[in-house]
N, C-alpha and C. Protein backbone atom coordinates (compact mmCIF):
# COMPACT_ATOMS: atom_id res chain seq x y z
N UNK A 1 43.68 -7.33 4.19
CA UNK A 1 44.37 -8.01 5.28
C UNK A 1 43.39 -8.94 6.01
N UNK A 2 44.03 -10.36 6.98
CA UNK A 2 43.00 -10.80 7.85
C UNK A 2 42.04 -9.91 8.33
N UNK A 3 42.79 -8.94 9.10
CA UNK A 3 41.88 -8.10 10.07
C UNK A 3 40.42 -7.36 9.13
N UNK A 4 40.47 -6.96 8.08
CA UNK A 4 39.85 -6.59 6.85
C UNK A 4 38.59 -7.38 7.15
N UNK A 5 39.43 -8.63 6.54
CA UNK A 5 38.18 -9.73 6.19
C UNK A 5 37.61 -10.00 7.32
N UNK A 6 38.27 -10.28 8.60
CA UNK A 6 37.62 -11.03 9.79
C UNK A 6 36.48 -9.41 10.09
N UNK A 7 36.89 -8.15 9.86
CA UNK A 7 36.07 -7.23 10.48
C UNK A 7 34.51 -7.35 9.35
N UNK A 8 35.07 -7.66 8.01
CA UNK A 8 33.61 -7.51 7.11
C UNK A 8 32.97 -8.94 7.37
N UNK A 9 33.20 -9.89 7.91
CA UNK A 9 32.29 -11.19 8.00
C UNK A 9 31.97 -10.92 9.35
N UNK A 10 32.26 -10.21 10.79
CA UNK A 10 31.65 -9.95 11.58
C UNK A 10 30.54 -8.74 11.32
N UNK A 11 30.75 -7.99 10.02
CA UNK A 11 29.29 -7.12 10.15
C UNK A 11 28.73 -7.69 8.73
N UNK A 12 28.69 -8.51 8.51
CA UNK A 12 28.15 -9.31 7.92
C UNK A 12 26.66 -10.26 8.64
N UNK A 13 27.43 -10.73 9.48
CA UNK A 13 26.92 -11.38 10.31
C UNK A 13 25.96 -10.72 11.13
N UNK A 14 26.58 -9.56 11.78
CA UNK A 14 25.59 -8.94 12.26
C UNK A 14 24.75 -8.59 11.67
N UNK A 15 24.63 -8.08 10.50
CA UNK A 15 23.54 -8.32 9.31
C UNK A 15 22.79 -8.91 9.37
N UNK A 16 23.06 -10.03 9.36
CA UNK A 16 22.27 -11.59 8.90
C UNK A 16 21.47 -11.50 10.30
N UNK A 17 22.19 -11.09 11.57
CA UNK A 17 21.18 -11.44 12.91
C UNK A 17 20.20 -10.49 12.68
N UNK A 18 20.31 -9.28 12.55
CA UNK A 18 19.56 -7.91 12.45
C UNK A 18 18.21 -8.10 11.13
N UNK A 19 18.46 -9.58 10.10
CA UNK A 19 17.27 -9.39 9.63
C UNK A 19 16.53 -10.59 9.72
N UNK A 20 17.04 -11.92 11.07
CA UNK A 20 16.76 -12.27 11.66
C UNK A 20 15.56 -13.51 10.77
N UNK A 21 14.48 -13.79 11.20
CA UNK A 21 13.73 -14.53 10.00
C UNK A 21 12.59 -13.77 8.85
N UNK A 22 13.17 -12.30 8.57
CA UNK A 22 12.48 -11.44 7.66
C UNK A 22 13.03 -11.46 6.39
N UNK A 23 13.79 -12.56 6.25
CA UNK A 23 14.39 -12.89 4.88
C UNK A 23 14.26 -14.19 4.65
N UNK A 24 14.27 -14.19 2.91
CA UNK A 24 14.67 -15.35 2.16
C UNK A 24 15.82 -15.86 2.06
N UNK A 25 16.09 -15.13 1.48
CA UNK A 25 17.80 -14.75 0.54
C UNK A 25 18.51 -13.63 1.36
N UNK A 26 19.36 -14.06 1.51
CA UNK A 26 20.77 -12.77 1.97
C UNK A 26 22.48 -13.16 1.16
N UNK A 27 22.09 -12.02 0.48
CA UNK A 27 23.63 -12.61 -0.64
C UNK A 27 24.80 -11.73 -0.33
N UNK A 28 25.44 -11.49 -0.33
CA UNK A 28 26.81 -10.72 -0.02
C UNK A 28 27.68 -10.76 -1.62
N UNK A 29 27.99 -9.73 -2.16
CA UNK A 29 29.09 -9.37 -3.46
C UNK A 29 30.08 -8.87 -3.03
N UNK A 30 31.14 -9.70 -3.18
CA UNK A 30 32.40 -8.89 -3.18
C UNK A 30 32.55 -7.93 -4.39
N UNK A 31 32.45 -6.72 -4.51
CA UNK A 31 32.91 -5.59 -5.83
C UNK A 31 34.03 -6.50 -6.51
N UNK A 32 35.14 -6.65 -6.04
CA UNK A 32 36.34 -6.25 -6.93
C UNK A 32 36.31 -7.87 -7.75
N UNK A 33 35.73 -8.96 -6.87
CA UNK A 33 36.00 -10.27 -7.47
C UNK A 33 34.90 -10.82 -8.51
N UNK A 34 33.50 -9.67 -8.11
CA UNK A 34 32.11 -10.69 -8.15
C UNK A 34 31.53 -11.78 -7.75
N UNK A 35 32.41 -12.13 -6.91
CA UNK A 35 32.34 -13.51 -5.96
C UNK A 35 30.91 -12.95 -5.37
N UNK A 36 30.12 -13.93 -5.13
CA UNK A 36 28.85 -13.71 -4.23
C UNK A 36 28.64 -15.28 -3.54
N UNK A 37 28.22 -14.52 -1.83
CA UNK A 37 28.24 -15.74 -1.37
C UNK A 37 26.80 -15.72 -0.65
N UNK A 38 26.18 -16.68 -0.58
CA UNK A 38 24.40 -16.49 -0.55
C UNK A 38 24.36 -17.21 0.97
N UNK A 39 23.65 -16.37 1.80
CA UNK A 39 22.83 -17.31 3.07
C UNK A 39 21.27 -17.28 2.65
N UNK A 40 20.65 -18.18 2.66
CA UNK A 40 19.20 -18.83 2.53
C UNK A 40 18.75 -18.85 4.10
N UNK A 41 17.94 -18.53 4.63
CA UNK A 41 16.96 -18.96 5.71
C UNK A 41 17.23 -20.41 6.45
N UNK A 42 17.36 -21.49 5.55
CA UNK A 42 17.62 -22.67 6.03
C UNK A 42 18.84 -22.44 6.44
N UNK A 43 19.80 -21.94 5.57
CA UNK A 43 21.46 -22.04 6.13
C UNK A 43 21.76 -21.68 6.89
N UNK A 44 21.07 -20.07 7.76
CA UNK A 44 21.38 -19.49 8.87
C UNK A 44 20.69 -20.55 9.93
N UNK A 45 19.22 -21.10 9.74
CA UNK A 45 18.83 -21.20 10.98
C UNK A 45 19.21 -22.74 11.21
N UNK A 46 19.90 -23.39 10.53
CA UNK A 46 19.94 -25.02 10.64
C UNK A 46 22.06 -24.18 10.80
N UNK A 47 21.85 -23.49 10.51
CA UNK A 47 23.48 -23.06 10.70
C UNK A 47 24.65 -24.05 9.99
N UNK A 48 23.85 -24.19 8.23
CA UNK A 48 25.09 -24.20 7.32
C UNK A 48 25.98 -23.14 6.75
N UNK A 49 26.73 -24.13 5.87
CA UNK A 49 27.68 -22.84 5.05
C UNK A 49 26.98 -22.40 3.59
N UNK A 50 26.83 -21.09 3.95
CA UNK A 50 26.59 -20.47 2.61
C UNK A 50 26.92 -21.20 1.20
N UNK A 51 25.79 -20.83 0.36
CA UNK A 51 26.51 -21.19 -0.82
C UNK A 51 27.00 -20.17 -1.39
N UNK A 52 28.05 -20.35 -2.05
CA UNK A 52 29.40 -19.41 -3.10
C UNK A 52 29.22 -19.50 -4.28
N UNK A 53 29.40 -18.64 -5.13
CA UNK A 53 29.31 -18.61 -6.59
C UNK A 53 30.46 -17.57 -6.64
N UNK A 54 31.10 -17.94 -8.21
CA UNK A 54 31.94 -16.94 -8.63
C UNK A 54 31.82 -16.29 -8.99
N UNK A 55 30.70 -16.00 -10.11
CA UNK A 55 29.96 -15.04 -10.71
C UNK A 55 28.74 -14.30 -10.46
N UNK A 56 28.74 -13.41 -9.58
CA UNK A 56 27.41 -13.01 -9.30
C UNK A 56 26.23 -12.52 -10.13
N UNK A 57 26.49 -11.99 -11.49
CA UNK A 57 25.90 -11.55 -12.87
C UNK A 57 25.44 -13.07 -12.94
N UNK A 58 26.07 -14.29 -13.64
CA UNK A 58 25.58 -15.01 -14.19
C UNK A 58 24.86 -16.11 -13.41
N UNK A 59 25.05 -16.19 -12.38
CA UNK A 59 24.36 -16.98 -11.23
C UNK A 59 22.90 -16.31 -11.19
N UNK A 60 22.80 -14.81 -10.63
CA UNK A 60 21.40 -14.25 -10.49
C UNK A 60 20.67 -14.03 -11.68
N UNK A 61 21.63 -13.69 -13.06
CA UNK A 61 20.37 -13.78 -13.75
C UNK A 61 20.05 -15.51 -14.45
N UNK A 62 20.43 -16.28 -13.93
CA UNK A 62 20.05 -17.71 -14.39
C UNK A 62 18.52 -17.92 -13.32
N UNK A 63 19.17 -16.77 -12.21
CA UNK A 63 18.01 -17.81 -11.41
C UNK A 63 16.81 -17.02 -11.56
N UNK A 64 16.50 -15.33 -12.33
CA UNK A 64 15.35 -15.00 -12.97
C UNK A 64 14.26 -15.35 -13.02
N UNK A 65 14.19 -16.37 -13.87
CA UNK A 65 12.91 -17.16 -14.97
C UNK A 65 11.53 -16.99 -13.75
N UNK A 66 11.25 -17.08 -12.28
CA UNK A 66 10.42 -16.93 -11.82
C UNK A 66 9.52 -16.04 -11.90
N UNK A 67 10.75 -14.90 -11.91
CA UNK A 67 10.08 -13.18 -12.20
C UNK A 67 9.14 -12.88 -13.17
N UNK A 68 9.34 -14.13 -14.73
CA UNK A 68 8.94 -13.64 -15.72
C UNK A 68 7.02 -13.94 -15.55
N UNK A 69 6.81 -12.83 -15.04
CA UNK A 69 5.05 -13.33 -14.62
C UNK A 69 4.51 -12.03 -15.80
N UNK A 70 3.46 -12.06 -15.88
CA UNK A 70 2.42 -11.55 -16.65
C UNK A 70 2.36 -9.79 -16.25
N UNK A 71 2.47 -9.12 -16.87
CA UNK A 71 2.33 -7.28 -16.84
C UNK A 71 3.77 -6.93 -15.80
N UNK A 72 4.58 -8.11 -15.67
CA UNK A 72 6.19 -7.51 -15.56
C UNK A 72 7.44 -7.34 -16.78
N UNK A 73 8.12 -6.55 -16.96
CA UNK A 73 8.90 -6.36 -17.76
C UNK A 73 10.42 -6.94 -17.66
N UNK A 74 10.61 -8.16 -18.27
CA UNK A 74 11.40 -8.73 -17.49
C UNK A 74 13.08 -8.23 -18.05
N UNK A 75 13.32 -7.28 -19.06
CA UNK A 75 14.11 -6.48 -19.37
C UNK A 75 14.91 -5.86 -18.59
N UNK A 76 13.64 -5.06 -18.00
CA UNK A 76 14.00 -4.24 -16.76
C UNK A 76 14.11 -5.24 -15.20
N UNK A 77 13.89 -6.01 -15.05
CA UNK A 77 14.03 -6.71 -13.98
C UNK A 77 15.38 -7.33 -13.99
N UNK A 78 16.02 -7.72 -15.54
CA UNK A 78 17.36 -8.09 -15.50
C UNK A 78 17.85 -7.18 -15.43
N UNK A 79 17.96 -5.95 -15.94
CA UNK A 79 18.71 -4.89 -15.47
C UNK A 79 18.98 -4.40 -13.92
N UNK A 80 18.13 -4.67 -13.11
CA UNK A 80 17.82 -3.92 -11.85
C UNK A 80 19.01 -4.97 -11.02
N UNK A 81 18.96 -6.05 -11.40
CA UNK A 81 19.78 -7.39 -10.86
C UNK A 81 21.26 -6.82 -11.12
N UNK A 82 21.92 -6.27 -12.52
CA UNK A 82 23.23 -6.52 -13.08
C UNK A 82 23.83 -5.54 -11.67
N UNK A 83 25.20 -6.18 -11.54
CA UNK A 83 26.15 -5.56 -10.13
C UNK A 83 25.95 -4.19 -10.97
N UNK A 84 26.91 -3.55 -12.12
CA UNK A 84 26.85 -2.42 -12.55
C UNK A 84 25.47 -1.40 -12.03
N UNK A 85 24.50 -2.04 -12.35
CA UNK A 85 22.72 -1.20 -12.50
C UNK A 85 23.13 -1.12 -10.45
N UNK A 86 22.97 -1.79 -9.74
CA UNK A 86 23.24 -2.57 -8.10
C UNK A 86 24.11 -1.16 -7.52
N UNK A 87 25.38 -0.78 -8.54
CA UNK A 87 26.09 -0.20 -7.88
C UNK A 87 25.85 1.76 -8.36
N UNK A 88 25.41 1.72 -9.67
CA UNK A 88 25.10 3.57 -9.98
C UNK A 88 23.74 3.62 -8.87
N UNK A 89 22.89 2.78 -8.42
CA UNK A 89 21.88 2.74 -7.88
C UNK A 89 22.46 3.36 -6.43
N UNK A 90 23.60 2.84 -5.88
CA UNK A 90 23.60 2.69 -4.07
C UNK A 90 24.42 4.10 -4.22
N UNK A 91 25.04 4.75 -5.38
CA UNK A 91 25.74 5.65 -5.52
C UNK A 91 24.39 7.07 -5.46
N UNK A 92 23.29 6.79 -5.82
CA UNK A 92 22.19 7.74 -5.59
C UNK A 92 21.83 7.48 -4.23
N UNK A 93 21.68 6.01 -3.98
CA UNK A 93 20.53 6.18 -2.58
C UNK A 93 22.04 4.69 -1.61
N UNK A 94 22.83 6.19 -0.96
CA UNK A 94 23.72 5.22 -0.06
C UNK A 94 23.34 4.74 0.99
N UNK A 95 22.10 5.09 1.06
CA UNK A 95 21.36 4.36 2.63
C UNK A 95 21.03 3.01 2.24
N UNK A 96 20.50 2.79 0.67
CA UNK A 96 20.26 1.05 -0.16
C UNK A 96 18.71 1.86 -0.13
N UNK A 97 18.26 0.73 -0.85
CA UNK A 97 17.15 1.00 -1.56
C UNK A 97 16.64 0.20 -1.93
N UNK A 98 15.14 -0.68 -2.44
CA UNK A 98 14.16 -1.55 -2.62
C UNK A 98 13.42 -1.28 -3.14
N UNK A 99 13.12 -2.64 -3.88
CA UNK A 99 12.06 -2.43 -4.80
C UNK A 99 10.93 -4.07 -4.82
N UNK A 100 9.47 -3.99 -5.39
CA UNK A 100 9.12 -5.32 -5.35
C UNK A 100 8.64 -5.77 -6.55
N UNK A 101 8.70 -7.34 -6.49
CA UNK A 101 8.66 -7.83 -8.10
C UNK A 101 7.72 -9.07 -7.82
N UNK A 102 6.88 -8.72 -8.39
CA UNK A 102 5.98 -10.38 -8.74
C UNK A 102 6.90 -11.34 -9.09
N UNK A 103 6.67 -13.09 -8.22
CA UNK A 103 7.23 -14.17 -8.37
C UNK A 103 5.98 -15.52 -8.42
N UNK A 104 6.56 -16.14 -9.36
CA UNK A 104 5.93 -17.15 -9.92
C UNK A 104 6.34 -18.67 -8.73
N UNK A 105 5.47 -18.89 -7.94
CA UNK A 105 5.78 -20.01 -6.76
C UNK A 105 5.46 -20.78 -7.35
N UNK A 106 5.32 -21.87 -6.26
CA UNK A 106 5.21 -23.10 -7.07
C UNK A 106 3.47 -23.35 -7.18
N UNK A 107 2.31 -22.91 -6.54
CA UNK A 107 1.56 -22.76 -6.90
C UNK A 107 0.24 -21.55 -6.82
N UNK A 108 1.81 -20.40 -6.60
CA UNK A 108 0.48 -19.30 -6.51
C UNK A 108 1.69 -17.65 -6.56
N UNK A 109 0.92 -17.00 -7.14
CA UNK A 109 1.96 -15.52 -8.10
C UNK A 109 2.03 -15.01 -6.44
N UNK A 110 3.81 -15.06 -6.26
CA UNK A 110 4.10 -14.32 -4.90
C UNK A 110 4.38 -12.49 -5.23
N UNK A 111 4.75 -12.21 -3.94
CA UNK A 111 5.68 -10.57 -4.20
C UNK A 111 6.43 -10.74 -3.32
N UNK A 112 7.92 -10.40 -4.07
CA UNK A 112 8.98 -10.14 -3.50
C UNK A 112 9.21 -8.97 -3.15
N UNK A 113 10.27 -8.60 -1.88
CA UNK A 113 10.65 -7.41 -1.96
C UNK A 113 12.41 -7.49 -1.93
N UNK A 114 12.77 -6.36 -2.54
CA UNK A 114 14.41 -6.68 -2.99
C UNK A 114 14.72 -5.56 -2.43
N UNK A 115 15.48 -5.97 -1.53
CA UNK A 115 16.49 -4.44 -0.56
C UNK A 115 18.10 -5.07 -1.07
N UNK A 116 18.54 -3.68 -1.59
CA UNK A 116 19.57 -3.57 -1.66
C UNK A 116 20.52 -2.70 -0.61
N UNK A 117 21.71 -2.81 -0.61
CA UNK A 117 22.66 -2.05 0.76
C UNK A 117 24.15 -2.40 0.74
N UNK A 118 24.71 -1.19 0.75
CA UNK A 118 26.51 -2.05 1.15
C UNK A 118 26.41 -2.94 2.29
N UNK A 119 27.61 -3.65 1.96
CA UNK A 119 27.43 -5.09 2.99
C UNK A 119 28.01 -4.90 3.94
N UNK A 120 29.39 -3.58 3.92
CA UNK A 120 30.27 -3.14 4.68
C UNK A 120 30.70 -1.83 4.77
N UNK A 121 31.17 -1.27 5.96
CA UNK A 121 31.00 0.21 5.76
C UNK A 121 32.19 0.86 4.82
N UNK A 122 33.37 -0.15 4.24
CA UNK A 122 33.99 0.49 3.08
C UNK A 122 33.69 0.38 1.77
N UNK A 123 32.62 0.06 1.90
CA UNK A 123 31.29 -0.42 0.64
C UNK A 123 32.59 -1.29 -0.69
N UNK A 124 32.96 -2.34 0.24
CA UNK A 124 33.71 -3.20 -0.93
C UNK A 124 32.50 -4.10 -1.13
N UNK A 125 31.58 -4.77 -0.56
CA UNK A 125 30.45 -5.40 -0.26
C UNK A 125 29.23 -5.22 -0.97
N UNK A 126 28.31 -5.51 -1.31
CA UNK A 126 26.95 -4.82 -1.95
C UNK A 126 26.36 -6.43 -1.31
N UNK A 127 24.99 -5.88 0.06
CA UNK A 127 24.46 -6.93 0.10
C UNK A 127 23.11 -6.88 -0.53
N UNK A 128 22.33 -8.04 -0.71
CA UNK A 128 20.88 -7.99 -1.77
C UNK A 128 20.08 -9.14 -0.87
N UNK A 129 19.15 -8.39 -0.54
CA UNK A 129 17.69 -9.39 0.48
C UNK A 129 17.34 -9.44 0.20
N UNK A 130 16.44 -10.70 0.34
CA UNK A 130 14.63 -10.92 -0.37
C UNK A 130 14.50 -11.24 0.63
N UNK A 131 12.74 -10.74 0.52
CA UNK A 131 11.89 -11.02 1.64
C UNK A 131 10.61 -11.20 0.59
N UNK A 132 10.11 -12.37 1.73
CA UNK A 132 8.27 -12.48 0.53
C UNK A 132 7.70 -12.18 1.57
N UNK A 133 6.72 -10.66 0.55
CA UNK A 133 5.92 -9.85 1.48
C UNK A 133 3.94 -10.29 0.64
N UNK A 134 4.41 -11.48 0.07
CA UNK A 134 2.68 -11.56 -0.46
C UNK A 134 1.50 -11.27 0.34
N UNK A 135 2.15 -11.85 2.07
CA UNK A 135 0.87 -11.40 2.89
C UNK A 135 0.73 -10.16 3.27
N UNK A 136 1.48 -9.42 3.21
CA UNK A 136 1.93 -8.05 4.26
C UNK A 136 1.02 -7.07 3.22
N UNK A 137 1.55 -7.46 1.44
CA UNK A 137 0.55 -6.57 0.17
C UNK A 137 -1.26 -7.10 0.53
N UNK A 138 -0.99 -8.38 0.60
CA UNK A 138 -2.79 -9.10 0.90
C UNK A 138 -3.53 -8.18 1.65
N UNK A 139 -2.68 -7.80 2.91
CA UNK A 139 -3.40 -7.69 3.84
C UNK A 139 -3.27 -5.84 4.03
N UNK A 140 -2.52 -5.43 3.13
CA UNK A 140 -2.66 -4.25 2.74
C UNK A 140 -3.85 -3.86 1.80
N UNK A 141 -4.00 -4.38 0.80
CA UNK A 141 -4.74 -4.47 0.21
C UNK A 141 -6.12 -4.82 0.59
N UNK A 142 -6.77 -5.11 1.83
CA UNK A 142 -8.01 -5.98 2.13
C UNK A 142 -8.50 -4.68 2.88
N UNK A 143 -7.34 -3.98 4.37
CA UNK A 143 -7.50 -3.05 4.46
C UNK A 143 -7.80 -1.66 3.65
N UNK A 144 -7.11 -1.69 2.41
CA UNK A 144 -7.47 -0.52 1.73
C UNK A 144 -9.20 -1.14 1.14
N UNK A 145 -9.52 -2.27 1.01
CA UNK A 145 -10.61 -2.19 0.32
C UNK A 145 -11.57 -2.18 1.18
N UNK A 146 -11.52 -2.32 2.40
CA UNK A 146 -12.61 -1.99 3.82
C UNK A 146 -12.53 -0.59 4.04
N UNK A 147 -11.19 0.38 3.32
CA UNK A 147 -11.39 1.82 4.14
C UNK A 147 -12.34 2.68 2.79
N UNK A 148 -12.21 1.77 1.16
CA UNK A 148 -12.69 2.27 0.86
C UNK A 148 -14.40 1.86 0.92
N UNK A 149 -15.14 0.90 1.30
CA UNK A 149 -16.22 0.36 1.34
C UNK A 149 -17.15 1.38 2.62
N UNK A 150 -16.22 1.63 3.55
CA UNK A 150 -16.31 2.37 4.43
C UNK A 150 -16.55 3.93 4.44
N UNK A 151 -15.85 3.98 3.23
CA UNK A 151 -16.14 5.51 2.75
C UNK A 151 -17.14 5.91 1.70
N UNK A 152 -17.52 4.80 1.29
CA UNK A 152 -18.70 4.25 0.10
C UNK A 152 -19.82 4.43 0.98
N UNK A 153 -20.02 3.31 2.20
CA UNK A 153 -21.30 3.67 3.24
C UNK A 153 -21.07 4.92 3.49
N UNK A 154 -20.43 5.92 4.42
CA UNK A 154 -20.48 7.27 4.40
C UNK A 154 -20.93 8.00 3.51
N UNK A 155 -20.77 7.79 2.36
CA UNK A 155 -21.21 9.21 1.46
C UNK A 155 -22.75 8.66 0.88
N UNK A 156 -22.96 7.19 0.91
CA UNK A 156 -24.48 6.91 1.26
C UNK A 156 -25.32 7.26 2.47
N UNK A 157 -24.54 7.59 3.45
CA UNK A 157 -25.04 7.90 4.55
C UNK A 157 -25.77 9.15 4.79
N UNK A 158 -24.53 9.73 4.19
CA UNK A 158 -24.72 11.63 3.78
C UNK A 158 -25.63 11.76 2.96
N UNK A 159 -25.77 11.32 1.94
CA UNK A 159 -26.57 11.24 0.37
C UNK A 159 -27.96 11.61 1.35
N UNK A 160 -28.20 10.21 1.88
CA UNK A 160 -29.76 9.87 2.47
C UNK A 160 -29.97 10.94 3.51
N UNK A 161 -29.24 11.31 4.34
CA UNK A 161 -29.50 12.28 4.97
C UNK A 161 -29.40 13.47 4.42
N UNK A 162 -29.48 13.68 3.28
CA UNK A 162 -28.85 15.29 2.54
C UNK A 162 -30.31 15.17 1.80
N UNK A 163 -30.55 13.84 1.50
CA UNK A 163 -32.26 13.69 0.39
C UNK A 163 -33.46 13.32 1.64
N UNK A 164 -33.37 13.35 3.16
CA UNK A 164 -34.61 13.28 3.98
C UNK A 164 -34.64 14.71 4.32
N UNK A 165 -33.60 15.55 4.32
CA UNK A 165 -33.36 16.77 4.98
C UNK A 165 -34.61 18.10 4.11
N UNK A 166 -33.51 17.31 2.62
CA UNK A 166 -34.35 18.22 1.61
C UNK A 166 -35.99 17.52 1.47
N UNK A 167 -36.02 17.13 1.44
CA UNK A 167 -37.64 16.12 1.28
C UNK A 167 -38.52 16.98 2.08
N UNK A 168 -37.88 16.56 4.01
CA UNK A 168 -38.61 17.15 5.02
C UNK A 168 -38.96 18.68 4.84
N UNK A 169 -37.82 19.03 4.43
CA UNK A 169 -38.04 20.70 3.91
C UNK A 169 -38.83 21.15 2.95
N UNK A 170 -39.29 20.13 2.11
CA UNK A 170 -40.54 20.35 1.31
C UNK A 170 -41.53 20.30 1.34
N UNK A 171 -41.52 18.74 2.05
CA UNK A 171 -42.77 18.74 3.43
C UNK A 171 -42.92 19.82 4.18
N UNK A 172 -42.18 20.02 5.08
CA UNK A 172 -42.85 21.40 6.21
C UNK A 172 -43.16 22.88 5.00
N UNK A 173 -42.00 22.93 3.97
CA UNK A 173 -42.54 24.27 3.56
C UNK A 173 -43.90 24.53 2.71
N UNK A 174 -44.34 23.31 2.10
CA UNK A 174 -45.53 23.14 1.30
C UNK A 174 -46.87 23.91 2.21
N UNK A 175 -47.19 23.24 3.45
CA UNK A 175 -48.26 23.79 4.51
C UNK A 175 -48.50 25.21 4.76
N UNK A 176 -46.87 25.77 5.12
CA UNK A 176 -46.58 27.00 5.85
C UNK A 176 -46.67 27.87 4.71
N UNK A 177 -46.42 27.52 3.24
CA UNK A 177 -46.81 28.44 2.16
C UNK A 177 -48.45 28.44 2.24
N UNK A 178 -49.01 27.33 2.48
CA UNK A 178 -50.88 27.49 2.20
C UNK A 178 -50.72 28.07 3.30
N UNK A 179 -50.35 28.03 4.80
CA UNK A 179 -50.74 28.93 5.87
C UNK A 179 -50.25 30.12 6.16
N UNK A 180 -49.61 30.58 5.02
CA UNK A 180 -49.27 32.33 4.89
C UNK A 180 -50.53 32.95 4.28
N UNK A 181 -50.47 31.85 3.20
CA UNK A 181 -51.64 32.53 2.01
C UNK A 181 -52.81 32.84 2.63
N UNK A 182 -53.24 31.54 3.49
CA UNK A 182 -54.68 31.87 4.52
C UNK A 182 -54.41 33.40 5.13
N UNK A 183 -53.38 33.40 5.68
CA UNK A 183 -53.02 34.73 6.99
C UNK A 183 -53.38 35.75 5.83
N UNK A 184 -52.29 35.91 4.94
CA UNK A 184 -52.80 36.73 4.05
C UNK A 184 -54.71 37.50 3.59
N UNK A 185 -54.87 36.48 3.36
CA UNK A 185 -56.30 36.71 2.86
C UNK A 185 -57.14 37.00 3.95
N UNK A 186 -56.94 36.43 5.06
CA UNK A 186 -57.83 36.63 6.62
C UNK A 186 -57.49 38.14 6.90
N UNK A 187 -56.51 38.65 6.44
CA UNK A 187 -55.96 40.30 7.02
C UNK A 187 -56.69 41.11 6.03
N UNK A 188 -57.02 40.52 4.54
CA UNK A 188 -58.29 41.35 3.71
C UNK A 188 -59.52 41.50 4.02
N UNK A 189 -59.52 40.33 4.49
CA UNK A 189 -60.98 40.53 5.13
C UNK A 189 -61.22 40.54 6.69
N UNK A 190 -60.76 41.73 6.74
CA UNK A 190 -60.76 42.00 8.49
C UNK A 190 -62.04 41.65 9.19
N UNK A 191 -63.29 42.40 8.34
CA UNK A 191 -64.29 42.76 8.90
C UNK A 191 -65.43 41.92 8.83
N UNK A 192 -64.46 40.35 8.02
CA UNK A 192 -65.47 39.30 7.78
C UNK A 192 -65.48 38.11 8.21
N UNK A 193 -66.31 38.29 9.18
CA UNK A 193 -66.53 36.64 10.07
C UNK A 193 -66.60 35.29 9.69
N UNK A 194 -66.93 35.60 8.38
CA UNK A 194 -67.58 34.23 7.87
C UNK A 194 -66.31 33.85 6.72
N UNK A 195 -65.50 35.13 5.91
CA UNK A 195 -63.95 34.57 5.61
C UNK A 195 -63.06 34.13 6.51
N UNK A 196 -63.16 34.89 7.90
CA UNK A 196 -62.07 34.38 8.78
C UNK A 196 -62.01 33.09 9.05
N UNK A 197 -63.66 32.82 9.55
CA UNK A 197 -63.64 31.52 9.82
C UNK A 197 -63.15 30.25 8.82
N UNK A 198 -63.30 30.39 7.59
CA UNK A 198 -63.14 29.62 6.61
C UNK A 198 -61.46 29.96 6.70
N UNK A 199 -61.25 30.61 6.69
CA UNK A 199 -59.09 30.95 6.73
C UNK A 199 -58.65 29.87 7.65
N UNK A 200 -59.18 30.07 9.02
CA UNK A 200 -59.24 28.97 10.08
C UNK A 200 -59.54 27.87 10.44
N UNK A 201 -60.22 27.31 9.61
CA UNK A 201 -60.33 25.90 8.96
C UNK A 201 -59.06 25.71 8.37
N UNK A 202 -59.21 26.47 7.04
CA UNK A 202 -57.93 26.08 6.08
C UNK A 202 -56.85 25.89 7.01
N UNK A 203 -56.33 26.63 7.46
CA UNK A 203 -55.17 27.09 8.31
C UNK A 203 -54.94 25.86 9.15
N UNK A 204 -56.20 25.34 9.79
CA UNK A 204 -56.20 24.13 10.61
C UNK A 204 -55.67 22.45 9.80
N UNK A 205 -56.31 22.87 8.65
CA UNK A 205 -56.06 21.86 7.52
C UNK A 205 -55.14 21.81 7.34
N UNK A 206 -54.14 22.59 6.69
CA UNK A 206 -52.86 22.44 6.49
C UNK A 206 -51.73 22.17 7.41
N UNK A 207 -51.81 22.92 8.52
CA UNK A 207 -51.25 22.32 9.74
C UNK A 207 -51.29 20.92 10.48
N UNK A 208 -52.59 20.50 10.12
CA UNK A 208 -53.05 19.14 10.70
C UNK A 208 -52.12 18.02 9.64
């Protein structure tokens, strides 16, 4: 009915405000027709009309070919696209669900991220976002390689202090073994002035 349609293009819309400029692409599928009707970034914020396609299968996988980058499987990437694969998917995870795919720009390998979601709460709808998150992975990535560099100095840190600790401990115990041995031998010869004294040198020696 009107009321139908006028209620799914108002949460539609609210959609579109709610992901605001964190998208590329925002496409909307009608289930029953395959009609898909696409808002682009430019269209919302210059506030044109969507573009429409009739076929949502053969429209998205024409527009592919970017995906096909190097250690992606682009098999599986057409699959992940087909409405069928779109819809056993939202039937596991009805909250929607995402995934990201290397894209071939115009002069440098992006990452996409692809959120899928009903478009409407009688899930006649299936909507599909892109967002390019190349900086958000960059800068994930720069961080992980400072926490691990960081944890690299630490266990050099430890190392050196674990090898002055033991060192020093070889140092101090080397002396205190010759200045047992002296004590030792000075207690044999109780009654001799002229060993003691020589113990007491030593003793001085090694300590010094």
């Amino acid at each position: 009915s009107q009321m139908d349609v006028m209620e799914t293009v108002r949460e539609q819309q609210s959609l579109l405000n709610m992901l605001d400029y964190t998208f590329e692409i925002a496409s909307f599928i009608d289930i029953s027709t395959k009609r898909m009707v696409m808002h682009t970034r430019e269209t919302v914020l210059e506030d044109f009309s969507p573009l429409t396609f009739e076929d949502c299968d053969s429209r998205i996988q024409a527009g592919l070919a970017p995906y096909n980058t190097a250690g992606q499987n682009m098999d599986e990437i057409r699959r992940r696209f087909l409405l069928d694969t779109i819809l056993e998917q939202l039937k596991e995870h009805p909250l929607g669900y995402d995934f990201v795919c290397s894209y071939q720009g115009e002069d440098s390998l992006q990452y996409k991220k692809i959120n899928i979601l009903w478009g409407d709460r009688n899930h006649r709808t299936v909507c599909i976002v892109r967002a390019d998150v190349t900086e958000m992975l960059a800068e994930e990535r720069k961080n992980k390689r400072e926490l691990e560099d960081a944890l690299s100095l630490a266990k050099q840190a430890s190392q050196a202090k674990t090898d002055f600790f033991s060192t020093m401990s070889h140092d101090i115990r080397t002396p205190i073994n010759g200045i047992r041995g002296m004590v030792e031998i000075s207690r044999r010869y109780a009654g001799d002035e002229a060993k003691q004294e020589e113990c007491r040198k030593k003793i001085m020696t090694a300590s010094g």
